[in-house]
C-alpha atoms as a PDB file:
ATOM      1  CA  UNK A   1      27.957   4.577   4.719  1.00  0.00           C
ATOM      2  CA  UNK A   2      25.525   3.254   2.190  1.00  0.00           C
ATOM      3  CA  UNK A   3      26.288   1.072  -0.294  1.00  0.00           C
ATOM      4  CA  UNK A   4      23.577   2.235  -2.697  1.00  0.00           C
ATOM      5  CA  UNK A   5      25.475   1.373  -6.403  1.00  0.00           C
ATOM      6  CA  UNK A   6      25.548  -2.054  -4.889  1.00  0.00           C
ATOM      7  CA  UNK A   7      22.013  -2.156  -3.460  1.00  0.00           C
ATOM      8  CA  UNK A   8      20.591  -0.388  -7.741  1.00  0.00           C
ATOM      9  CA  UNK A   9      22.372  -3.481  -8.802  1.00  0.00           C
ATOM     10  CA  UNK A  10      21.081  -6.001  -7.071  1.00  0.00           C
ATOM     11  CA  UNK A  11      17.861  -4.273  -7.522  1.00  0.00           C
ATOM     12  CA  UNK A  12      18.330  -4.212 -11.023  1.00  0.00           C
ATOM     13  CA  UNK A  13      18.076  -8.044 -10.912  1.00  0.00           C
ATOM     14  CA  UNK A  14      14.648  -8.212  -9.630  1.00  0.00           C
ATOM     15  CA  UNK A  15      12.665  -8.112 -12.679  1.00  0.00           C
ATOM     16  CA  UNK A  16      12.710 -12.761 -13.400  1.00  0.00           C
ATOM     17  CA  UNK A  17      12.243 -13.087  -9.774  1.00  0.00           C
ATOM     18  CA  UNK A  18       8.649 -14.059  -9.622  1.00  0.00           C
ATOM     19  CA  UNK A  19       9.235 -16.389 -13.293  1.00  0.00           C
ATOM     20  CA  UNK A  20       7.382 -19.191 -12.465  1.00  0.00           C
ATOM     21  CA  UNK A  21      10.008 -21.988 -14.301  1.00  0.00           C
ATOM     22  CA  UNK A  22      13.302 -20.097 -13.103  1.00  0.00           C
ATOM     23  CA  UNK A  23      15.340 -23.138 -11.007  1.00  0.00           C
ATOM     24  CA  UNK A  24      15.883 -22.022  -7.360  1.00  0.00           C
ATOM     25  CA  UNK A  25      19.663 -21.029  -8.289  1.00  0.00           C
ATOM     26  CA  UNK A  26      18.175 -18.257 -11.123  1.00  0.00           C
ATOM     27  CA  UNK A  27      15.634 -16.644  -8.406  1.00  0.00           C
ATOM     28  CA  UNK A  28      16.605 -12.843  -7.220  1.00  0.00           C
ATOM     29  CA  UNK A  29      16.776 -14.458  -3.992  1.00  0.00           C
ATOM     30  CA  UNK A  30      19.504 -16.331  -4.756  1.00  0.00           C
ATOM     31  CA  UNK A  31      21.187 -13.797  -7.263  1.00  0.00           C
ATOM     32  CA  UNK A  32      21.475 -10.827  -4.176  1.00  0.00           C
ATOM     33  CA  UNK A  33      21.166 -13.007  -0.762  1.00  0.00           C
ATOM     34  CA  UNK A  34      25.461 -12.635   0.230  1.00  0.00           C
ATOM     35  CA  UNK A  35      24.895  -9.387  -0.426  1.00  0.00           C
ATOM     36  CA  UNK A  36      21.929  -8.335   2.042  1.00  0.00           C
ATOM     37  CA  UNK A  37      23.696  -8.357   5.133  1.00  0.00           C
ATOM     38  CA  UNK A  38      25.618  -5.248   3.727  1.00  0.00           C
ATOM     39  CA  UNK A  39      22.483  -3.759   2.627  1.00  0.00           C
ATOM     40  CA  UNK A  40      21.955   0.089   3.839  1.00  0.00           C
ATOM     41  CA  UNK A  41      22.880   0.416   7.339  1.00  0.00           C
ATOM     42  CA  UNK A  42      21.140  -1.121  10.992  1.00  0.00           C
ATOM     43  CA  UNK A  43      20.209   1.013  13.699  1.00  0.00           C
ATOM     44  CA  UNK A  44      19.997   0.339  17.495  1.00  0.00           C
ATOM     45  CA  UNK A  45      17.113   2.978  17.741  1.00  0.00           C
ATOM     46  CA  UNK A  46      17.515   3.224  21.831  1.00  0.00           C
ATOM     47  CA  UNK A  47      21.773   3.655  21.528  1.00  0.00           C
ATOM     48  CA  UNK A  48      21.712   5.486  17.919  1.00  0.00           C
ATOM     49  CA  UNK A  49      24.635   2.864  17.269  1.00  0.00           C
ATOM     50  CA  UNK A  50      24.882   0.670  14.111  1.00  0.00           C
ATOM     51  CA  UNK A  51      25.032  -2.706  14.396  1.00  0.00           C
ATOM     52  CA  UNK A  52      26.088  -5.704  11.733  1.00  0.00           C
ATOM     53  CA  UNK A  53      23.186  -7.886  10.275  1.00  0.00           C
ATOM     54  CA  UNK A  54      24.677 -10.603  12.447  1.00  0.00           C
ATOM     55  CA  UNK A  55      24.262  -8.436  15.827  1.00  0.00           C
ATOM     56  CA  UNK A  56      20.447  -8.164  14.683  1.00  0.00           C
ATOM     57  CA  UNK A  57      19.433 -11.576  14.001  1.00  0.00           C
ATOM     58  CA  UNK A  58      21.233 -12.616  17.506  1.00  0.00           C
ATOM     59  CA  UNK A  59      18.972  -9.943  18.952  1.00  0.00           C
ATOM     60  CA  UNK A  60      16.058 -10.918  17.007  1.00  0.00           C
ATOM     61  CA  UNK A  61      16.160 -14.311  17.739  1.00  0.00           C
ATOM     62  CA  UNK A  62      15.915 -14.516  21.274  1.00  0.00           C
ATOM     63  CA  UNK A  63      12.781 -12.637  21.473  1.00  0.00           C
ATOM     64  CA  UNK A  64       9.286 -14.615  21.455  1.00  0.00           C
ATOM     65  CA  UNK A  65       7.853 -11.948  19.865  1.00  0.00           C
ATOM     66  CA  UNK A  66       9.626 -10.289  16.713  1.00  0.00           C
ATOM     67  CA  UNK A  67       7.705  -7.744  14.138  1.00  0.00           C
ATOM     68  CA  UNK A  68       9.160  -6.474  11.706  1.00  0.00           C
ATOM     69  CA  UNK A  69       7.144  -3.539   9.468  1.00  0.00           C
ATOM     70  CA  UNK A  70       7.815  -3.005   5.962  1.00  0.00           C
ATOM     71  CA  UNK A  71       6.809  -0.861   3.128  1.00  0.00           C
ATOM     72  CA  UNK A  72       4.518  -2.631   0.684  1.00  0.00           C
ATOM     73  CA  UNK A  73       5.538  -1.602  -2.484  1.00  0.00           C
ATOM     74  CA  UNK A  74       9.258  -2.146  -1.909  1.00  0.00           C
ATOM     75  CA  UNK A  75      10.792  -5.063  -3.375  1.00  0.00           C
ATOM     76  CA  UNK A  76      14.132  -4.899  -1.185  1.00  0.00           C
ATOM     77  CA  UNK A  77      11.789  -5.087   1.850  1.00  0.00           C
ATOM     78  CA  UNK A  78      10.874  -8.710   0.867  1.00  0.00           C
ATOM     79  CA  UNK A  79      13.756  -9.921   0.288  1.00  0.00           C
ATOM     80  CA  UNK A  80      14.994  -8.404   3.295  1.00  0.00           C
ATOM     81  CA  UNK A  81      12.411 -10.461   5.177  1.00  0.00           C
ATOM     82  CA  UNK A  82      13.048 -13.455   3.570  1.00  0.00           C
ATOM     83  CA  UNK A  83      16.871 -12.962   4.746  1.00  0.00           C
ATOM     84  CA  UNK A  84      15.370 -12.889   8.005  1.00  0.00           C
ATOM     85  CA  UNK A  85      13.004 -15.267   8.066  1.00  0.00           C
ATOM     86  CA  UNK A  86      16.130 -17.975   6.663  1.00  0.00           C
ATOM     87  CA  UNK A  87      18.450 -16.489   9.186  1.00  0.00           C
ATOM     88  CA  UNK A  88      15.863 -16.592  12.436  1.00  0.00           C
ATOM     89  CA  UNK A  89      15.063 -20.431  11.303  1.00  0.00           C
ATOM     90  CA  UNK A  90      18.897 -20.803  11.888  1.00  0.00           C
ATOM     91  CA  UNK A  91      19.027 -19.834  14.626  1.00  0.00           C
ATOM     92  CA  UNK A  92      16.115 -21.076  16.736  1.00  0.00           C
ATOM     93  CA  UNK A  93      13.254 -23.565  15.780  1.00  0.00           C
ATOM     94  CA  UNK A  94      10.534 -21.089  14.382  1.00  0.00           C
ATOM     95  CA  UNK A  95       6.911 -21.072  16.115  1.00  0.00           C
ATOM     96  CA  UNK A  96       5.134 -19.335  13.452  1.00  0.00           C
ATOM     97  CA  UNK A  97       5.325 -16.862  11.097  1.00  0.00           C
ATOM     98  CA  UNK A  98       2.115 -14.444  11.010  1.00  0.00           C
ATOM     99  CA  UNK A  99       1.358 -12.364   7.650  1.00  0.00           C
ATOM    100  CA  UNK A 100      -0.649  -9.065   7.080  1.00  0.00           C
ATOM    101  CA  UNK A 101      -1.059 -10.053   3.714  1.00  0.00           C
ATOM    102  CA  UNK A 102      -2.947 -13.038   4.538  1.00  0.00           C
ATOM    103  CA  UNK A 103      -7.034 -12.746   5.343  1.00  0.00           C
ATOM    104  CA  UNK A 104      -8.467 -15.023   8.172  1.00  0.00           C
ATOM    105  CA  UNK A 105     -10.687 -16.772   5.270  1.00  0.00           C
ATOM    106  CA  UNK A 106      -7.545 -17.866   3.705  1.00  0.00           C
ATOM    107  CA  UNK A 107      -6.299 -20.164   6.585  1.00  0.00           C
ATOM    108  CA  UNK A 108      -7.376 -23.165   5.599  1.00  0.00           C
ATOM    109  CA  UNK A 109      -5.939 -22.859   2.174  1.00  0.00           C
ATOM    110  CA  UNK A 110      -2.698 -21.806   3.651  1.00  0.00           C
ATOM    111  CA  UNK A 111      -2.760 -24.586   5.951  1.00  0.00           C
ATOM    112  CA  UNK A 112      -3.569 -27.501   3.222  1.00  0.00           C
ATOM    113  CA  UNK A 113      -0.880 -26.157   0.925  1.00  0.00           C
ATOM    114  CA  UNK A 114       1.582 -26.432   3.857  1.00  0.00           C
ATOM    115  CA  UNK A 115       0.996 -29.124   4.802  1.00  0.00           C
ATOM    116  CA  UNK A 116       1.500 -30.611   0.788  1.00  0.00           C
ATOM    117  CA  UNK A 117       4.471 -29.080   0.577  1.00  0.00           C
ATOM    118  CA  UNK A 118       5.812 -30.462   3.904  1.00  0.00           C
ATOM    119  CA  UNK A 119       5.157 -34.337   3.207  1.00  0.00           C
ATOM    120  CA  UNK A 120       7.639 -33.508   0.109  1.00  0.00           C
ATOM    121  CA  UNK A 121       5.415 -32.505  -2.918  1.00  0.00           C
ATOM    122  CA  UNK A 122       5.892 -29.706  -5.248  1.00  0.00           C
ATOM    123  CA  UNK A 123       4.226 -26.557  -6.708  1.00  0.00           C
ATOM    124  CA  UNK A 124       4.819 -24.076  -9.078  1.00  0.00           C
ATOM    125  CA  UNK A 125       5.375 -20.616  -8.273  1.00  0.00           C
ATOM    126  CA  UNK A 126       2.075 -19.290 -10.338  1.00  0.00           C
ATOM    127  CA  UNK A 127      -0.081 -22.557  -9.195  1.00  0.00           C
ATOM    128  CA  UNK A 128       0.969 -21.479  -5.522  1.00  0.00           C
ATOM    129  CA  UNK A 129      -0.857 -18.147  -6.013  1.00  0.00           C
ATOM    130  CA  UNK A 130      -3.831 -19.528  -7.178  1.00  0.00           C
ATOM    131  CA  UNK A 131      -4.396 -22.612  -4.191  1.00  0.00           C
ATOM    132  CA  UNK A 132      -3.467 -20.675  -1.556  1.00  0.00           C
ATOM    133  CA  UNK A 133      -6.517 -17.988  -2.954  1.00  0.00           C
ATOM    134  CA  UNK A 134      -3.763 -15.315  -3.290  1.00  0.00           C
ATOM    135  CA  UNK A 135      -5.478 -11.354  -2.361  1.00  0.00           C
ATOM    136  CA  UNK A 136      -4.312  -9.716  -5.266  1.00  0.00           C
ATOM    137  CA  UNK A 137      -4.643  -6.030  -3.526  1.00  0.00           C
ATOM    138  CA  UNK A 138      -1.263  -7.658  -2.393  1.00  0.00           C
ATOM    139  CA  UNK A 139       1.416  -7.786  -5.709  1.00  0.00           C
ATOM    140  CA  UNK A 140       2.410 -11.080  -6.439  1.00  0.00           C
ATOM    141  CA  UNK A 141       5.431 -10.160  -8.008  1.00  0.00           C
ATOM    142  CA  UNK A 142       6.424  -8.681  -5.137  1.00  0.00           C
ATOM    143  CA  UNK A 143       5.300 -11.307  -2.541  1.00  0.00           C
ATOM    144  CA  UNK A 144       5.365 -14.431  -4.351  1.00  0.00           C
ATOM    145  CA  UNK A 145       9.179 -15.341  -4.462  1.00  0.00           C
ATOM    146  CA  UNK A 146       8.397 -14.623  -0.134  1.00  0.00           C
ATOM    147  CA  UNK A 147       5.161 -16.415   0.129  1.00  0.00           C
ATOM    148  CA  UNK A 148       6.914 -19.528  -1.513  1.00  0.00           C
ATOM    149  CA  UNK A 149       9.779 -19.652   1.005  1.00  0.00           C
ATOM    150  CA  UNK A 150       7.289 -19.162   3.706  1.00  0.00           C
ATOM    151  CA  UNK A 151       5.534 -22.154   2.837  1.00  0.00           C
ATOM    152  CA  UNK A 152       7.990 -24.069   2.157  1.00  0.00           C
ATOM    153  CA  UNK A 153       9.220 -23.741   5.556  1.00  0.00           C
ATOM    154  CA  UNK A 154       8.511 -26.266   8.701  1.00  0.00           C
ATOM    155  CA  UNK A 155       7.116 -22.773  10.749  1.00  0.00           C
ATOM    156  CA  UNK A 156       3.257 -22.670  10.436  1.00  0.00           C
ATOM    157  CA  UNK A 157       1.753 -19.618   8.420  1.00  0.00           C
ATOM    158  CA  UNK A 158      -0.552 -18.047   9.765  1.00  0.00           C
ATOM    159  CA  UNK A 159      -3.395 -15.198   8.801  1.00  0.00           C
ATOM    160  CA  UNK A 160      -3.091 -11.983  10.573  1.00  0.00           C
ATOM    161  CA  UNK A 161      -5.722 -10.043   8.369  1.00  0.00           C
ATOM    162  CA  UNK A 162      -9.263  -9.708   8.539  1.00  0.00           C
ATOM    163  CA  UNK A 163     -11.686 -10.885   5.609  1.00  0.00           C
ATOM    164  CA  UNK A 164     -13.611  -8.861   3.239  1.00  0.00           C
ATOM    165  CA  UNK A 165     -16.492 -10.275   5.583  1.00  0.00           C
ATOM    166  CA  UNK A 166     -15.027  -9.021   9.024  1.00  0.00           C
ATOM    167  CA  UNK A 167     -13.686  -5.862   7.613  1.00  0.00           C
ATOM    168  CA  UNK A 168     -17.577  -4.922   5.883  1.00  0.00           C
ATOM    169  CA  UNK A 169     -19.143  -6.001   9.345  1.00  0.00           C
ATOM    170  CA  UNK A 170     -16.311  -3.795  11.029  1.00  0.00           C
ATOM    171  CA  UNK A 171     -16.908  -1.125   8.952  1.00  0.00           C
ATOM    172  CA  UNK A 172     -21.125  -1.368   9.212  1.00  0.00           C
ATOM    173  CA  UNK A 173     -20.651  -1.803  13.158  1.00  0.00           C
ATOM    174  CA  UNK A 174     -18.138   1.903  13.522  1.00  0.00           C
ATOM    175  CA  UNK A 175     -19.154   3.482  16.559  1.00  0.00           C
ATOM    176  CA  UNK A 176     -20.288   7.593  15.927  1.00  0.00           C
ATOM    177  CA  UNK A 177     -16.819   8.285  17.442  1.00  0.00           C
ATOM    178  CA  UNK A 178     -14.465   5.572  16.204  1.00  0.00           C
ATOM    179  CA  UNK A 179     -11.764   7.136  18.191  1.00  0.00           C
ATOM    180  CA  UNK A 180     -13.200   5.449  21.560  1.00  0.00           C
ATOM    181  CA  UNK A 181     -12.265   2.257  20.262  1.00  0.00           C
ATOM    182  CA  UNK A 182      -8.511   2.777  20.982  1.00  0.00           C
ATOM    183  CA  UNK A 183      -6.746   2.817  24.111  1.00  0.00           C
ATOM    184  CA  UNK A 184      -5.792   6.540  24.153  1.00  0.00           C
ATOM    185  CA  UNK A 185      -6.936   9.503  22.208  1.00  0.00           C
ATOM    186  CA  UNK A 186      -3.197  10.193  20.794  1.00  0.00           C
ATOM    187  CA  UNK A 187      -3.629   6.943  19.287  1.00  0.00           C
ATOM    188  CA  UNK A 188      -6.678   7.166  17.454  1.00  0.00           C
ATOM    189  CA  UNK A 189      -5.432  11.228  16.946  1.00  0.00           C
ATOM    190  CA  UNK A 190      -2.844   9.891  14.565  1.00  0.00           C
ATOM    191  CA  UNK A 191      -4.807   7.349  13.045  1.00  0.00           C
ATOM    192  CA  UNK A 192      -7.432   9.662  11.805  1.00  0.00           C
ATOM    193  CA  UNK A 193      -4.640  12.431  10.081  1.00  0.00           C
ATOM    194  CA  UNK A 194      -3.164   9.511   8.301  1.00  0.00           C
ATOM    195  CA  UNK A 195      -6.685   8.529   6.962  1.00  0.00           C
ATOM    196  CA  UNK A 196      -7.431  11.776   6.280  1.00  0.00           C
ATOM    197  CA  UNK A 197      -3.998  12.542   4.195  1.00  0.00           C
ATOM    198  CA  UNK A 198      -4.255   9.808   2.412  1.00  0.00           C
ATOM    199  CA  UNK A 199      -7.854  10.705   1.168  1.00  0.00           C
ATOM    200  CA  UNK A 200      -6.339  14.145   0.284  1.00  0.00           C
ATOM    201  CA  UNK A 201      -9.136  15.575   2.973  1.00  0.00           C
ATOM    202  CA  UNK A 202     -11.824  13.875   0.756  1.00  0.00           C
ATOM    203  CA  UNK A 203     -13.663  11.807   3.291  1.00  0.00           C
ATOM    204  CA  UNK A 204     -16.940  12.211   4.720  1.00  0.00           C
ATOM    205  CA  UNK A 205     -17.277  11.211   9.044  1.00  0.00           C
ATOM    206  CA  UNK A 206     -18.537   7.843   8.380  1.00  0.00           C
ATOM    207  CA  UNK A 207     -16.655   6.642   6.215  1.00  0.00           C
ATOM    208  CA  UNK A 208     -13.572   7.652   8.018  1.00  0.00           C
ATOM    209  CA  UNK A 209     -15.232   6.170  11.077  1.00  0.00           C
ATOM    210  CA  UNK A 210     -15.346   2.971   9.291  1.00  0.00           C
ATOM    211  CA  UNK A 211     -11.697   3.019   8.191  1.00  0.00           C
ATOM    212  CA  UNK A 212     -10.822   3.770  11.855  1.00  0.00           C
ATOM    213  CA  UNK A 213     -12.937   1.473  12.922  1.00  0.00           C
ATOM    214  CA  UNK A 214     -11.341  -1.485  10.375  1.00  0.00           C
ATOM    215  CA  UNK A 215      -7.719  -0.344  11.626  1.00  0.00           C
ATOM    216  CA  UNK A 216      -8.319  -0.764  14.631  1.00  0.00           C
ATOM    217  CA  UNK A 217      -9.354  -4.277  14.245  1.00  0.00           C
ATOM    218  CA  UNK A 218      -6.397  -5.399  12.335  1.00  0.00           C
ATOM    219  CA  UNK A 219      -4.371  -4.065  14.715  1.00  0.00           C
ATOM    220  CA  UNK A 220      -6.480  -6.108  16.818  1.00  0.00           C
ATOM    221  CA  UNK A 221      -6.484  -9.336  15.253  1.00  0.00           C
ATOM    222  CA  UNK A 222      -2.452  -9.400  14.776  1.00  0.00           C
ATOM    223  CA  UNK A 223      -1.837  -9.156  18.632  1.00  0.00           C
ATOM    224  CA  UNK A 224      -4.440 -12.350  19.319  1.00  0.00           C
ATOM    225  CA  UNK A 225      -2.796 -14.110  16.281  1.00  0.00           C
ATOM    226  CA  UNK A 226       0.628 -13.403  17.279  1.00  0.00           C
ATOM    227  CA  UNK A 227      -0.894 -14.524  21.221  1.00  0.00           C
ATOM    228  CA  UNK A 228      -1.927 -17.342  20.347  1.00  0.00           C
ATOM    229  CA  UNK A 229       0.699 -18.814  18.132  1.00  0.00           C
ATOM    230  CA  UNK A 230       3.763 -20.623  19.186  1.00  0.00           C
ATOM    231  CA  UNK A 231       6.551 -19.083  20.283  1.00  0.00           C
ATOM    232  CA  UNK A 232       8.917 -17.485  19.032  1.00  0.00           C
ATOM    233  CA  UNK A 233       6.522 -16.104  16.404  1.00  0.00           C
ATOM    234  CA  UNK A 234       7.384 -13.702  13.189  1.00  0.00           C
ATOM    235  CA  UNK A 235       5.057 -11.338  11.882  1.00  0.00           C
ATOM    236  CA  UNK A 236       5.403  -9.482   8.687  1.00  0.00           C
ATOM    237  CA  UNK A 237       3.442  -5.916   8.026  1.00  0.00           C
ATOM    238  CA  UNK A 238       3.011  -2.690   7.650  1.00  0.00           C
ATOM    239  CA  UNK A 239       4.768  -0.577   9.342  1.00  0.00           C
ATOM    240  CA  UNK A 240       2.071   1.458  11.062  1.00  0.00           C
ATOM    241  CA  UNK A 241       0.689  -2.002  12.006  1.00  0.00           C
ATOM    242  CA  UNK A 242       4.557  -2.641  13.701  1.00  0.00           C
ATOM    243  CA  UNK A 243       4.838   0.790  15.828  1.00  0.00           C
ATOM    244  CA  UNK A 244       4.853   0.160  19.572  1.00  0.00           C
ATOM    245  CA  UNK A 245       3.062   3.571  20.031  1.00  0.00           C
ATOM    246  CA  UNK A 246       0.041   3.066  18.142  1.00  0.00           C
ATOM    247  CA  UNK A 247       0.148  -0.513  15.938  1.00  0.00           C
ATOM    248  CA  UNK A 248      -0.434  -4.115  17.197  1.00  0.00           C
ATOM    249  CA  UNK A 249       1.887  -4.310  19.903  1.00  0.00           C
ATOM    250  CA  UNK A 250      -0.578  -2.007  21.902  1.00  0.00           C
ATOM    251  CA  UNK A 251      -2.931  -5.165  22.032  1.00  0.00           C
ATOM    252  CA  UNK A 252      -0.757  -7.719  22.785  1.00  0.00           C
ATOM    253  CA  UNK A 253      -1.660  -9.912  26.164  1.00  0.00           C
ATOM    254  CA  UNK A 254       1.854  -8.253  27.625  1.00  0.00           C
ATOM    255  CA  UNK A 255       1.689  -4.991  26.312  1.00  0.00           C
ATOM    256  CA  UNK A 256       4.544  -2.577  23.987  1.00  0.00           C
ATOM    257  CA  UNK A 257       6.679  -2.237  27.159  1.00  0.00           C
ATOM    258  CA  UNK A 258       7.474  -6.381  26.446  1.00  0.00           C
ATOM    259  CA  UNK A 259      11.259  -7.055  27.074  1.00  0.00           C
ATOM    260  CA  UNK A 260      10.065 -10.038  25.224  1.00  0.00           C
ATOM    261  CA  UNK A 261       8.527  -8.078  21.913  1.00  0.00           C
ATOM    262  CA  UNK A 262      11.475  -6.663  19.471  1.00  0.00           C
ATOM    263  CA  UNK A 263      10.536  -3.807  16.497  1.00  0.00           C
ATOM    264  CA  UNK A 264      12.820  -3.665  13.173  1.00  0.00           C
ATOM    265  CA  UNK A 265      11.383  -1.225  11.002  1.00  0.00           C
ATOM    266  CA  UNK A 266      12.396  -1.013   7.359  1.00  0.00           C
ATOM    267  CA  UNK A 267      12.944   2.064   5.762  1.00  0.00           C
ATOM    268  CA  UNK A 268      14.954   4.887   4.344  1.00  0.00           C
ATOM    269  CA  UNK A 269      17.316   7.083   5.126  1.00  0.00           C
ATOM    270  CA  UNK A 270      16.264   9.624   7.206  1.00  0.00           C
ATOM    271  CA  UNK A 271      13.372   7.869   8.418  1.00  0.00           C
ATOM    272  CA  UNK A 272      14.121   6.471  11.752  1.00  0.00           C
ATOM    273  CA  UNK A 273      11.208   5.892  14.229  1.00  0.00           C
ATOM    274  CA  UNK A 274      11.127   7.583  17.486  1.00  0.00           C
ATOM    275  CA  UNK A 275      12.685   5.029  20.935  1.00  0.00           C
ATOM    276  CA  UNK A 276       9.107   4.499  21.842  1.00  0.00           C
ATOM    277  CA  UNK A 277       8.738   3.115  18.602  1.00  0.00           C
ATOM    278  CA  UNK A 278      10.601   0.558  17.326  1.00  0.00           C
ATOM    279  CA  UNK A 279      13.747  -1.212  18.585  1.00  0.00           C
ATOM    280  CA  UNK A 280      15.997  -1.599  15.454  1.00  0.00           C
ATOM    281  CA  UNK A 281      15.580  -0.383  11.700  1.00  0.00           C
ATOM    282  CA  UNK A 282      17.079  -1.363   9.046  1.00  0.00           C
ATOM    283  CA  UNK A 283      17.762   1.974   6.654  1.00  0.00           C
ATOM    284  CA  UNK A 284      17.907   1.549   2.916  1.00  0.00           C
ATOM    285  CA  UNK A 285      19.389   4.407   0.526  1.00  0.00           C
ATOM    286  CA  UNK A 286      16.183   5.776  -1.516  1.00  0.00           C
ATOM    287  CA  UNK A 287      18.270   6.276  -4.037  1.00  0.00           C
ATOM    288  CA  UNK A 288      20.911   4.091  -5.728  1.00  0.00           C
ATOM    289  CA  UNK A 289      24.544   5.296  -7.113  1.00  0.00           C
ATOM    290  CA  UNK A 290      23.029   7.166 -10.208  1.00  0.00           C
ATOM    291  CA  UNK A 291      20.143   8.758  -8.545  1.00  0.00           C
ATOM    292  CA  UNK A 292      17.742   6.726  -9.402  1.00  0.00           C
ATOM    293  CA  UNK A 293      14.748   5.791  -6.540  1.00  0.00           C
ATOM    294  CA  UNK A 294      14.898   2.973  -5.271  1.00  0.00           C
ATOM    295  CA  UNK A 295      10.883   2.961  -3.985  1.00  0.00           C
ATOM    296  CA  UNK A 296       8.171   4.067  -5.860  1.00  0.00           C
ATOM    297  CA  UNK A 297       7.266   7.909  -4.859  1.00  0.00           C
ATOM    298  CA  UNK A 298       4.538   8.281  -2.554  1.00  0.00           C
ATOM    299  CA  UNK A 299       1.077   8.956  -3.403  1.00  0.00           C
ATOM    300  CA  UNK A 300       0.294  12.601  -4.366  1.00  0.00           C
ATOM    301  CA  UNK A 301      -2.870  13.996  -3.635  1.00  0.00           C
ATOM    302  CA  UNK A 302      -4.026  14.828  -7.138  1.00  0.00           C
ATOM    303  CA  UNK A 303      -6.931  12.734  -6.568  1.00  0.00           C
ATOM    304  CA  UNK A 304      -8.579  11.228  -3.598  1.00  0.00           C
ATOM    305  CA  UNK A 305      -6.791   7.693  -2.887  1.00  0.00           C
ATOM    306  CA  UNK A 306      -8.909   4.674  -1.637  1.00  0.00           C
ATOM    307  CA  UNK A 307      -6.584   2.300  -0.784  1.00  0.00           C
ATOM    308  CA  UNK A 308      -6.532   0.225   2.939  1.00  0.00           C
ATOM    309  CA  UNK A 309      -4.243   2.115   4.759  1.00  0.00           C
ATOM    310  CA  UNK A 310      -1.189   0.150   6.496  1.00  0.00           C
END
């Protein structure tokens, strides 16, 4: 069902793909594109049925509203999204295209380079990373062959991230009980056990009160981004950040329950979301024809972990 000798090969191409010289025909892009739409295998989560990568983007692009969640660390993931981001544009005249990995204080950045690159200039690949004031908590080498399509592209981009700024006054402003700030208990319930995992149990109340407190508001600040851009609008993130049940689309002017919102989660076999969820996902082997992952392994909890939880 999987085709995961073809998938370690193509993924075995990946190491040039963020060489800052390579000519548009040499990028990984371009080596593995034909071969993404066979890719793992696509999921109607609501009828259990697979579909064809066609069937999806037909789906996908005649919703206003798509997100589609992704692991961070996962190369395919990218280039998944940059299949879809070509394949929407196709297909419809994009609105927008909204980005976790982008902080609100690097808008105007994003915005100038844009609009360089639309009246027909040129930039390199590394020079790109530096103008647009690149977050490097985000890899480059994973996100940079992305990030240059993306802005290369007539579709605005747009910041769907707090700052450093907004997420230290988020963080000093927590409430006691950070768990009010969502719009049910169950919500804020999960929330907290994934903080609290991913800190191995190492984390004192406020301090997981401010982390609570900062997802929250990035859940927050996707929904108005995403409301306020042009439709149809694209946004690229985490996956928690994606989940109708607890992420973004719980703050959205019209709700989860949009007919007009559609879900594709990436991910692995064996990790399908639940109907409530996520409309479609897109399952990828974790391991390719020799055994080998495919995704790093997740985080152990040898040591506490401090990273901004997605």
């Amino acid at each position: 069902m999987y085709t995961n000798c073809l998938l370690g090969a193509c993924l075995a191409l990946l190491v040039g793909c963020a060489t800052v010289n390579a000519p548009p025909a040499q990028t990984a892009y371009a080596r593995v594109e034909a071969n993404i739409p066979g890719w793992g295998a696509i999921v109607d989560v609501r009828s259990g049925q697979q579909i064809d990568a066609g069937q999806l983007l037909d789906v996908l692009a005649q919703a206003p509203t798509v997100m589609v969640g992704e692991t961070h660390d996962n190369v395919a993931h990218h280039l998944i999204e940059q299949w879809l981001a070509t394949g929407l544009a196709e297909r419809r005249q994009q609105g927008a295209v909204v980005l976790e990995m982008l902080d609100s204080d690097q808008q105007r950045p994003v915005g100038d380079v844009q609009a360089w690159l639309g009246a027909g200039n040129r930039v390199r690949l590394a020079r790109l990373r530096k103008i647009m004031q690149w977050d490097e908590r985000w890899s480059w080498e994973q996100y940079g062959p992305l990030m240059q399509a993306l802005m290369q592209a007539p579709a605005p981009v747009l910041a769907g991230n707090l700052s450093s700024r907004e997420r230290k006054q988020v963080a000093a402003d927590a409430p006691a009980d950070a768990a009010s700030l969502f719009p049910q208990a169950a919500i804020a319930e999960v929330q907290r056990q994934r903080i609290v995992q991913m800190h191995c149990g190492e984390i004192d109340l406020p301090r997981l009160n401010a982390m609570l407190a900062i997802q929250h508001g990035r859940d927050r600040r996707m929904a108005q981004v995403l409301d306020a851009a042009p439709a149809p609008r694209l946004l690229f993130a985490g996956v928690l950040h994606t989940l109708k049940s607890q992420g973004a689309p719980q703050y959205l002017r019209h709700g989860a329950r949009d007919p007009g919102l559609k879900v594709l989660v990436l991910g692995e076999e064996g990790q399908a979301p639940a109907v409530q969820d996520a409309d479609f996902v897109w399952l990828l082997p974790s391991q390719d024809g020799d055994g080998v992952a495919l995704a790093p392994a997740a985080a152990s909890c040898d040591t506490p972990l401090q990273p901004p939880l997605h």
